[in-house]
N, C-alpha and C. Protein backbone atom coordinates (compact mmCIF):
# COMPACT_ATOMS: atom_id res chain seq x y z
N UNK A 1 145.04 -167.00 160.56
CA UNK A 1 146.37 -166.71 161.03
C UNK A 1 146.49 -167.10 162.49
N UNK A 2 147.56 -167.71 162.63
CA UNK A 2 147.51 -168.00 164.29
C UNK A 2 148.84 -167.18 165.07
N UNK A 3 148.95 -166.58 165.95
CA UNK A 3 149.61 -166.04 166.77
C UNK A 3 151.20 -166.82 167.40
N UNK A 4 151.93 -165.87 167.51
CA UNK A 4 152.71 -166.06 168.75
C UNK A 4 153.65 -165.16 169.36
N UNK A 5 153.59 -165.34 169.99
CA UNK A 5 154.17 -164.23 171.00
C UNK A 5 155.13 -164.21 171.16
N UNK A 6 156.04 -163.14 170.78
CA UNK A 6 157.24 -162.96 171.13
C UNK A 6 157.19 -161.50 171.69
N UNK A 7 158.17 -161.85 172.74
CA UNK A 7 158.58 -160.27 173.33
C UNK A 7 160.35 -160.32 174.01
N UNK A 8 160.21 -159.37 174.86
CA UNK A 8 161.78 -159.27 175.52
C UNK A 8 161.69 -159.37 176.82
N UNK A 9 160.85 -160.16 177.50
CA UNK A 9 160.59 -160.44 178.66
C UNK A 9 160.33 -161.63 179.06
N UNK A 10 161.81 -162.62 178.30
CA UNK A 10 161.76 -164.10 178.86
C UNK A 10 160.37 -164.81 178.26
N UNK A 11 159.87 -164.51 176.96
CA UNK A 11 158.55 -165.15 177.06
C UNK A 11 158.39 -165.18 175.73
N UNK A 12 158.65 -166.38 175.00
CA UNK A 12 158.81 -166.67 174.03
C UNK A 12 160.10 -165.89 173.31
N UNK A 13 160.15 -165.51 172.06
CA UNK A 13 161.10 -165.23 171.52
C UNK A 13 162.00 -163.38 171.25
N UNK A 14 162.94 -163.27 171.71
CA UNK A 14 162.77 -162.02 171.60
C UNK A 14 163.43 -161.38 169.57
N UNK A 15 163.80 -160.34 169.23
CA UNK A 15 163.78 -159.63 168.70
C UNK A 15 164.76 -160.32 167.49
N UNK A 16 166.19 -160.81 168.59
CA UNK A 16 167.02 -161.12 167.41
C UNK A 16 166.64 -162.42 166.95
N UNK A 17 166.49 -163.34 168.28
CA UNK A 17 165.87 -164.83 168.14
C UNK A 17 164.81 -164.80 166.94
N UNK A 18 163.41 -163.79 166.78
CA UNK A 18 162.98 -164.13 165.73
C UNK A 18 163.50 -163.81 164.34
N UNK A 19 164.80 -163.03 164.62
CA UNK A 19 165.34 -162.67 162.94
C UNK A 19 165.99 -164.38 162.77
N UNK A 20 166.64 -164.98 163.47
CA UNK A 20 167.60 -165.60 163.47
C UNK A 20 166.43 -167.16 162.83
N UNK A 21 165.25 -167.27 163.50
CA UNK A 21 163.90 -168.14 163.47
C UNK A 21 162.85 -167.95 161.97
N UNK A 22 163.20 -166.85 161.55
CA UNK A 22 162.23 -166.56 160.17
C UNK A 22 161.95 -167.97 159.78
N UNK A 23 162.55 -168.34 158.96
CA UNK A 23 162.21 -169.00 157.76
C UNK A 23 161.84 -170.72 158.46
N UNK A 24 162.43 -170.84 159.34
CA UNK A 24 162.07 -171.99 160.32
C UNK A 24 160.47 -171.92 160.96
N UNK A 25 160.29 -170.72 161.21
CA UNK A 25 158.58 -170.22 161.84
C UNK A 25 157.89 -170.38 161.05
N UNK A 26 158.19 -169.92 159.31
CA UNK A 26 157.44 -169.54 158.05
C UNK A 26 156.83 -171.01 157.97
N UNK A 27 158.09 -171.90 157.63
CA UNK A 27 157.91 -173.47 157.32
C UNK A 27 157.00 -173.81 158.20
N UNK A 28 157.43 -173.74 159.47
CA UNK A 28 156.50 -174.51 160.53
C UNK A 28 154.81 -174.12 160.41
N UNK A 29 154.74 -172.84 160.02
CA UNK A 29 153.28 -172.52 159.87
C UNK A 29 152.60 -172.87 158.88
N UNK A 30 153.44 -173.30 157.58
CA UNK A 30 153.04 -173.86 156.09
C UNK A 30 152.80 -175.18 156.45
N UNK A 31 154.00 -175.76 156.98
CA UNK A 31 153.69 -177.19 157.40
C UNK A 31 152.38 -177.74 158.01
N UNK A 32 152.20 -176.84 158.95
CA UNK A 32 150.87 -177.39 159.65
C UNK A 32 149.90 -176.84 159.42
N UNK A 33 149.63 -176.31 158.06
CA UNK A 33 148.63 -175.62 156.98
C UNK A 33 148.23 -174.39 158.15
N UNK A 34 149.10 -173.33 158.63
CA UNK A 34 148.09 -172.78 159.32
C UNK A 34 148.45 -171.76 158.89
N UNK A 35 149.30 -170.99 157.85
CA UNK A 35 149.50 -170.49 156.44
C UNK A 35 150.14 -170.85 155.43
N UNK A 36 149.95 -170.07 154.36
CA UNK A 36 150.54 -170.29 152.44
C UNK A 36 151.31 -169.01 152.07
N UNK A 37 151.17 -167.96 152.86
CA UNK A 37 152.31 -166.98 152.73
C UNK A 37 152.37 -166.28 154.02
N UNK A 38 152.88 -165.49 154.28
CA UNK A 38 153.37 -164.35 155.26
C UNK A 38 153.22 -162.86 154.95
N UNK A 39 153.47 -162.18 155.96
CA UNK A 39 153.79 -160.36 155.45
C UNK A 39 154.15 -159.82 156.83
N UNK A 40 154.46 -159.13 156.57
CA UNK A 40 155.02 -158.01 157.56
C UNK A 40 154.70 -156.20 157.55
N UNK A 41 154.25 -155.87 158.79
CA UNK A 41 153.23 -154.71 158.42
C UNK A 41 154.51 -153.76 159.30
N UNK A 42 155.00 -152.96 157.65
CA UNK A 42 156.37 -152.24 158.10
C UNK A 42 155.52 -151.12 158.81
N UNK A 43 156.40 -150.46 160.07
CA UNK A 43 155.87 -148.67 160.39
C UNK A 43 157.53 -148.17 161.07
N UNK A 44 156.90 -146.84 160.97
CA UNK A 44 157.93 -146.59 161.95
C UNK A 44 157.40 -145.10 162.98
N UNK A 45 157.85 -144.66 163.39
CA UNK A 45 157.69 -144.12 164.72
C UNK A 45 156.96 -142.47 164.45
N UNK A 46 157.16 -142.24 162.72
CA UNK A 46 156.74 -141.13 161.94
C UNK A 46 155.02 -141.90 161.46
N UNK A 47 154.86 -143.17 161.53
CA UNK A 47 153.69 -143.75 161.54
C UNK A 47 152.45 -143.73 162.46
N UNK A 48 152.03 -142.83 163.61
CA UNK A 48 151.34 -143.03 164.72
C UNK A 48 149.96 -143.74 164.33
N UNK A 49 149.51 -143.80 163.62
CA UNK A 49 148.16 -144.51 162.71
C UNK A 49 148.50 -145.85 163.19
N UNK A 50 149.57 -146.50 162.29
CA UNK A 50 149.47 -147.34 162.19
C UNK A 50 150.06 -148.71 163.42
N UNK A 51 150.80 -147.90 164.36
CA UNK A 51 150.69 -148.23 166.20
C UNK A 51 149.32 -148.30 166.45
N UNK A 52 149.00 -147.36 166.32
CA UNK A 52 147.57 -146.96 167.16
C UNK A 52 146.61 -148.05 166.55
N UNK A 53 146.56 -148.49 165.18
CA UNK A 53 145.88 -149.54 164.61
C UNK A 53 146.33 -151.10 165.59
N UNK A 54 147.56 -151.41 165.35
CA UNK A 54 148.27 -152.51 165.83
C UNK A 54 147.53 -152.74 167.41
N UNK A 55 147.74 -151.85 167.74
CA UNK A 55 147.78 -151.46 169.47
C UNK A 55 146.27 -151.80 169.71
N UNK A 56 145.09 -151.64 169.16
CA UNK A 56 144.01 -151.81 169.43
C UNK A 56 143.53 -153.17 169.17
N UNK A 57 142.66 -153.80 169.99
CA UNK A 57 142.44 -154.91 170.42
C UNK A 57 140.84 -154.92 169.56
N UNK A 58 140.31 -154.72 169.49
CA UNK A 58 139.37 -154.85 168.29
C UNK A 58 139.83 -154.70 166.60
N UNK A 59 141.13 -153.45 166.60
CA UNK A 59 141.31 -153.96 165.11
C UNK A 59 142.66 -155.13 165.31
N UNK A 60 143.26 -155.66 165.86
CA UNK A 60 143.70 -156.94 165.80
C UNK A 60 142.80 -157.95 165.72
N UNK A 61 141.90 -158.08 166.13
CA UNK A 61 140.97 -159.20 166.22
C UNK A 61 140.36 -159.07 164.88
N UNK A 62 139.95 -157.97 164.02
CA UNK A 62 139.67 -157.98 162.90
C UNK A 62 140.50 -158.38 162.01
N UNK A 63 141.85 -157.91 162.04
CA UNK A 63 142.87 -158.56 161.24
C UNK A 63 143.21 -159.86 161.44
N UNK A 64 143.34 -160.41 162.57
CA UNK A 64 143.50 -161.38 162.90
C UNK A 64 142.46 -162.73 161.87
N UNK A 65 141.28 -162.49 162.14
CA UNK A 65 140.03 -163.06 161.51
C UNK A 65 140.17 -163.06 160.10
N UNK A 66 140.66 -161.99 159.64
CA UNK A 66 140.47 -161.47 157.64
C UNK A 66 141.57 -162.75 157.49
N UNK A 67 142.86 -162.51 158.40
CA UNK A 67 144.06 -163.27 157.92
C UNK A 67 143.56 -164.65 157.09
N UNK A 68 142.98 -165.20 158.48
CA UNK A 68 142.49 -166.91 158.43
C UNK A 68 143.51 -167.40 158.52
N UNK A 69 143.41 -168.62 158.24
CA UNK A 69 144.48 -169.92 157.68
C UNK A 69 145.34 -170.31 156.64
N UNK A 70 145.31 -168.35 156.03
CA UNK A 70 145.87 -167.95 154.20
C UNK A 70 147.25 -167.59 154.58
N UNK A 71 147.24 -166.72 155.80
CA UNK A 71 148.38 -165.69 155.90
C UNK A 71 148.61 -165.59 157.12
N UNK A 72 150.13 -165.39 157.74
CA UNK A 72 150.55 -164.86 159.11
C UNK A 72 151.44 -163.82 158.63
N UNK A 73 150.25 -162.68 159.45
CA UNK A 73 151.42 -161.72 159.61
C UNK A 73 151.89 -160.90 160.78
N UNK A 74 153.62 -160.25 160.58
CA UNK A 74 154.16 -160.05 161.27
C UNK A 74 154.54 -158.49 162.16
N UNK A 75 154.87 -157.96 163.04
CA UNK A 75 154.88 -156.81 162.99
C UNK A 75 156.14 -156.30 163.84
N UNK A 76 156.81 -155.29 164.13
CA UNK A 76 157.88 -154.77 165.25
C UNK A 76 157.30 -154.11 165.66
N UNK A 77 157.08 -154.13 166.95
CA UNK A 77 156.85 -153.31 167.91
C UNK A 77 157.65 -152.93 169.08
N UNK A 78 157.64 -151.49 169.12
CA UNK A 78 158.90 -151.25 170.13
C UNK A 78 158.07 -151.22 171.91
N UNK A 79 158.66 -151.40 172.62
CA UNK A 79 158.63 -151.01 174.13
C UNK A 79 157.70 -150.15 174.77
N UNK A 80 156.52 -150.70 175.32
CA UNK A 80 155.87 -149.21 176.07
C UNK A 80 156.45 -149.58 177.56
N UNK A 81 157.09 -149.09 178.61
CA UNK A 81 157.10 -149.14 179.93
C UNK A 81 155.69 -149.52 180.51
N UNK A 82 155.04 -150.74 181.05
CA UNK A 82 153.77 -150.92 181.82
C UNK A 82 153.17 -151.32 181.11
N UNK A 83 153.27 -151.95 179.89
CA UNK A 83 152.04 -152.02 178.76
C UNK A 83 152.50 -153.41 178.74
N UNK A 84 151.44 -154.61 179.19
CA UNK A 84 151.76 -155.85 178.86
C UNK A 84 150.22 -155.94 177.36
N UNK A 85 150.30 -156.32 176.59
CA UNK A 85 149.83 -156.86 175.71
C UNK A 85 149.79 -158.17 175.09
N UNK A 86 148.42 -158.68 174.81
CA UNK A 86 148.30 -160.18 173.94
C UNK A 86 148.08 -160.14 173.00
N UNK A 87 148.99 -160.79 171.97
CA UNK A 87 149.02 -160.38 170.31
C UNK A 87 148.26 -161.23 170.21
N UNK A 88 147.67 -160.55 168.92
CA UNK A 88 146.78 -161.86 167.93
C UNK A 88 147.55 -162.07 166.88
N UNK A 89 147.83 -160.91 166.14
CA UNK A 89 148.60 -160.92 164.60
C UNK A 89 149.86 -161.19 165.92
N UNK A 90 150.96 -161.29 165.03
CA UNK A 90 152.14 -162.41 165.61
C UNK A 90 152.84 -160.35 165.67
N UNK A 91 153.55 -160.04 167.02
CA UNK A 91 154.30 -159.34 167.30
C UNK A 91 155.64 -159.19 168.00
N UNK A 92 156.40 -158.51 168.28
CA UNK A 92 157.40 -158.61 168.80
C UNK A 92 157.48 -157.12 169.28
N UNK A 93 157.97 -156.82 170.53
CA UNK A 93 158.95 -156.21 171.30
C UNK A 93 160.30 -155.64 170.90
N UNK A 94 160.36 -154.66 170.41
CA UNK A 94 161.55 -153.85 170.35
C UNK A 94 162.01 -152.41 170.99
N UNK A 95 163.22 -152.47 171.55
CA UNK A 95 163.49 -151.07 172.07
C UNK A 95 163.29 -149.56 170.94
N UNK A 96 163.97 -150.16 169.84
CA UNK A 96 164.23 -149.20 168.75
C UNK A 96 163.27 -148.93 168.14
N UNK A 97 163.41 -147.79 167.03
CA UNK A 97 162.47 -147.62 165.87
C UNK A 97 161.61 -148.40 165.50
N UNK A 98 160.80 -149.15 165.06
CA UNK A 98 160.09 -150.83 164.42
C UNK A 98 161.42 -150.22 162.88
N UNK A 99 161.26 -149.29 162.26
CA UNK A 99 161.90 -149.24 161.26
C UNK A 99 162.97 -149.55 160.89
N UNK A 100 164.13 -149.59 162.05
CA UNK A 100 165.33 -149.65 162.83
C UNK A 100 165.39 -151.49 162.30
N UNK A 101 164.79 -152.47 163.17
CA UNK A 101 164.67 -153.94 163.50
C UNK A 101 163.59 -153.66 162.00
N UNK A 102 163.22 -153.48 161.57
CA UNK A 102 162.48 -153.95 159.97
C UNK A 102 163.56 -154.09 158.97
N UNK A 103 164.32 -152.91 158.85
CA UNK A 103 165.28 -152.57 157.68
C UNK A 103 166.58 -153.94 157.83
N UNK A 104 166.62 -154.11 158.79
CA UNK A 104 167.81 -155.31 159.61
C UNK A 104 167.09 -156.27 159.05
N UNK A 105 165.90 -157.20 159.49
CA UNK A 105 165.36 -158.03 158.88
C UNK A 105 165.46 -158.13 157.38
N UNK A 106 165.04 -157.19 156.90
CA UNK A 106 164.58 -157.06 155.54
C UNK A 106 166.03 -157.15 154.82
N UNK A 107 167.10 -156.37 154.83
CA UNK A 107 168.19 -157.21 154.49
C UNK A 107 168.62 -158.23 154.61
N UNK A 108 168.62 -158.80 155.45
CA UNK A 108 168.45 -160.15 155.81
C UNK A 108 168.13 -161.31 155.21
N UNK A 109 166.92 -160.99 155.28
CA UNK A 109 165.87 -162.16 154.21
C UNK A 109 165.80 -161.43 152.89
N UNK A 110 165.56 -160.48 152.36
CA UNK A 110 164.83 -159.94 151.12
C UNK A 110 166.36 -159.39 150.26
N UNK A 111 167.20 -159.33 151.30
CA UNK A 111 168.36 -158.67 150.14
C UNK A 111 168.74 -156.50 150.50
N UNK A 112 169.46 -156.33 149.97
CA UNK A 112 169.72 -155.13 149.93
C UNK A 112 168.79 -153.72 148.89
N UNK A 113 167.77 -155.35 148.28
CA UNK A 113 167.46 -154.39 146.58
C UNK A 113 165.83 -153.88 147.02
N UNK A 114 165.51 -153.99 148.27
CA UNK A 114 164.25 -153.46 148.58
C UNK A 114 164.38 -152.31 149.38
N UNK A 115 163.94 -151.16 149.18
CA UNK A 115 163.90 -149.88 149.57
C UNK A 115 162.18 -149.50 150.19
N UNK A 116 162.31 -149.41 151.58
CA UNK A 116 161.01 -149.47 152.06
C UNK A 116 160.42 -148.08 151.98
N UNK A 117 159.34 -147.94 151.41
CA UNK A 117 158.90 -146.20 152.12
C UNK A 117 157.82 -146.38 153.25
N UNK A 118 157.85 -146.16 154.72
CA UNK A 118 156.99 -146.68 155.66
C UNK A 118 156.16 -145.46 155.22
N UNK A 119 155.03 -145.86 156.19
CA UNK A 119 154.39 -147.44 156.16
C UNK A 119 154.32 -148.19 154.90
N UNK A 120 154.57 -149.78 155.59
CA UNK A 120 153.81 -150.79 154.10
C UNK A 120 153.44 -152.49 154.73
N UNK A 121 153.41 -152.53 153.34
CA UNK A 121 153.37 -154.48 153.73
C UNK A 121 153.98 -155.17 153.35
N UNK A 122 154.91 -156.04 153.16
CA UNK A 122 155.43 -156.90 152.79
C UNK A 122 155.22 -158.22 152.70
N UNK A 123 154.55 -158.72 151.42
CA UNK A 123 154.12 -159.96 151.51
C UNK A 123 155.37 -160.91 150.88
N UNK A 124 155.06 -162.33 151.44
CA UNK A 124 156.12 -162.64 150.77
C UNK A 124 155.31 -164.43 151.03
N UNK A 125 156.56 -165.18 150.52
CA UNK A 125 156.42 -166.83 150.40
C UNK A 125 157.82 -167.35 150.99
N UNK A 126 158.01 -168.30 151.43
CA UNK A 126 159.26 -168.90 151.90
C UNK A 126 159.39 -170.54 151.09
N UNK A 127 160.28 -171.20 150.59
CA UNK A 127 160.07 -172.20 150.40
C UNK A 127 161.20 -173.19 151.50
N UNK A 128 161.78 -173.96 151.67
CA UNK A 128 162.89 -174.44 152.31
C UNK A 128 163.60 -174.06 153.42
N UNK A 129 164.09 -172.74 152.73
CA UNK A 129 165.42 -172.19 153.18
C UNK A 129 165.58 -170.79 152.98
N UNK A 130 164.49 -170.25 152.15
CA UNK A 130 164.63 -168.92 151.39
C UNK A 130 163.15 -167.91 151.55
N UNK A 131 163.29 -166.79 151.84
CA UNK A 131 162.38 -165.77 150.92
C UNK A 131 162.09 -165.80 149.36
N UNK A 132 161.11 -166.21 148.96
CA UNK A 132 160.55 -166.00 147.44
C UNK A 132 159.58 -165.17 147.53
N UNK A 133 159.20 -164.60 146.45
CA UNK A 133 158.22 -164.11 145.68
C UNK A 133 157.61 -162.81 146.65
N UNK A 134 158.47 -162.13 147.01
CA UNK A 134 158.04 -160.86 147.90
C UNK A 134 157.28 -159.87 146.89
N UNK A 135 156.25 -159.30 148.01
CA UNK A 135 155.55 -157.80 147.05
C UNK A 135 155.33 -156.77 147.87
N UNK A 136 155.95 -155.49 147.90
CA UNK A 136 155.95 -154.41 148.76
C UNK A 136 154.66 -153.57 148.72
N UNK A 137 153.88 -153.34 149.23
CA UNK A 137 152.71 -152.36 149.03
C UNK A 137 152.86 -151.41 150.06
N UNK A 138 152.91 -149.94 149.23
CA UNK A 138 153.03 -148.79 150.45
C UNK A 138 151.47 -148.73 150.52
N UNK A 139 151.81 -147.97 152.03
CA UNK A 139 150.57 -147.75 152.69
C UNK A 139 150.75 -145.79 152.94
N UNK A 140 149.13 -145.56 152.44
CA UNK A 140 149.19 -144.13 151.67
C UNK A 140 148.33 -143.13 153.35
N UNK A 141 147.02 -144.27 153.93
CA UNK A 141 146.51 -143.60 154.99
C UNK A 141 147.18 -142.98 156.02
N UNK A 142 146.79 -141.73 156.52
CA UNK A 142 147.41 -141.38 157.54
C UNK A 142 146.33 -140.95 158.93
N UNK A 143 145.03 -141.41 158.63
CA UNK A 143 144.15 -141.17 159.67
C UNK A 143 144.13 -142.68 160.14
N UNK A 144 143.87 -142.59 161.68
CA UNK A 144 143.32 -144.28 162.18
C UNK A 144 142.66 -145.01 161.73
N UNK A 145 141.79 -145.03 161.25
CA UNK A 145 139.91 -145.49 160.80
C UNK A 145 140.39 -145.34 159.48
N UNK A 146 141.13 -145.09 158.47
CA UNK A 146 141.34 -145.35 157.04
C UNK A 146 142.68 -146.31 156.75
N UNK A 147 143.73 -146.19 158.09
CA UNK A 147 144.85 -146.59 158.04
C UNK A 147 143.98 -148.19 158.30
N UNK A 148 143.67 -148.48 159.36
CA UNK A 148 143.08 -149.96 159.55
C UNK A 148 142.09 -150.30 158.20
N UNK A 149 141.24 -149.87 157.44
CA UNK A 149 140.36 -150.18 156.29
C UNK A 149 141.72 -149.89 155.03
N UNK A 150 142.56 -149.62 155.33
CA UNK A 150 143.12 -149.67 153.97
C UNK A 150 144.29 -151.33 154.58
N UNK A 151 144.28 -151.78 155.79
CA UNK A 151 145.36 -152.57 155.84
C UNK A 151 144.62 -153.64 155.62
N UNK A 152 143.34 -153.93 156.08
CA UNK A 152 142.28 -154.92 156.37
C UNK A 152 141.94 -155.28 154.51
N UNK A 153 141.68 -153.87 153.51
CA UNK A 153 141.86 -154.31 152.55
C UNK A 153 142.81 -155.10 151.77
N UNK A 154 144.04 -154.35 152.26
CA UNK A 154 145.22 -155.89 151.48
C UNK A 154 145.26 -156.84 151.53
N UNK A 155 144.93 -157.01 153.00
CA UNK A 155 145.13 -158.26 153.63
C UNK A 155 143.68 -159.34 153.16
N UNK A 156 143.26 -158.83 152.66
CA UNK A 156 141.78 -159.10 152.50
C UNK A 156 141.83 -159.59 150.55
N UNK A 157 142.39 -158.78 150.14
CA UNK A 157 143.14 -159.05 148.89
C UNK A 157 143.74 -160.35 148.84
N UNK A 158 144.68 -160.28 149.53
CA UNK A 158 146.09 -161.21 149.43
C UNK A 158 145.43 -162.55 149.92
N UNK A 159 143.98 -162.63 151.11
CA UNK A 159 144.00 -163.95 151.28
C UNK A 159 142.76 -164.47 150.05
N UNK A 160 142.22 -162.95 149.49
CA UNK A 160 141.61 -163.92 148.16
C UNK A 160 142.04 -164.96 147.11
N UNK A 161 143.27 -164.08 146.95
CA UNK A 161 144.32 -164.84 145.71
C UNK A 161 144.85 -165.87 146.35
């Protein structure tokens, strides 16, 4: 999986720019084989696990690695005041909820007919112009150290198949 950085501080893309960029980013990363699908690692603010997973710089680098060259995935992240961070898994900067800017997306691309229960994952495929072949997997951990081994497993799944 290869990275990029988006945030809300003039530096690369911010929040709406990447809703507006999906399927153009998806392509571009298929194109230059540097993935074959995508996902998006829903949370929201009732999630502290799974921040606290994101947020750590050893389990990004683990996720990052499991991904490979199979999968990029995506995440919302809202605002810490003073906290500059370097993504590995591909993130973004948000003021709001992540749940808030997920549910917006996710209508968006996926339609009205997906009902998220956070945490989860959302894998999906893009072909052209479109979202295809999405698969929602809730995420059940609520400790740190099981929340990261249960995400590392999907993801670990998804780049077998």
């Amino acid at each position: 999986m290869y990275s990029i950085f988006l945030n809300s501080e003039d530096e690369g893309l911010d929040f709406n720019s990447f809703r507006e960029k999906l399927i153009e980013i998806c392509n571009s990363h298929r194109d230059a084989n540097k993935a074959l699908a995508f996902a998006f690692i829903l949370y929201d603010f009732e999630d502290p696990q799974i921040h606290k997973v994101l947020n750590d710089k050893q389990y990004w680098l683990a996720l990052n690695k499991i991904s490979g060259e199979y999968l990029s995935v995506f995440s919302v992240n809202y605002k810490e005041e003073g906290m500059k961070k370097t993504a590995f898994l591909t993130s973004f900067n948000y003021d709001d909820n992540p749940s808030t800017a997920s549910n917006k997306l996710i209508e968006d691309y996926f339609g009205k007919g997906i009902e998220v229960n956070y945490p989860a994952i959302l894998f999906f495929q893009v072909n052209e112009e479109k979202v295809i072949d999405a698969l929602l997997v809730e995420l059940r951990e609520e400790r740190i150290e099981e929340a990261f081994l249960e995400l590392k497993q999907n993801i670990k799944t998804t780049v077998m198949y």
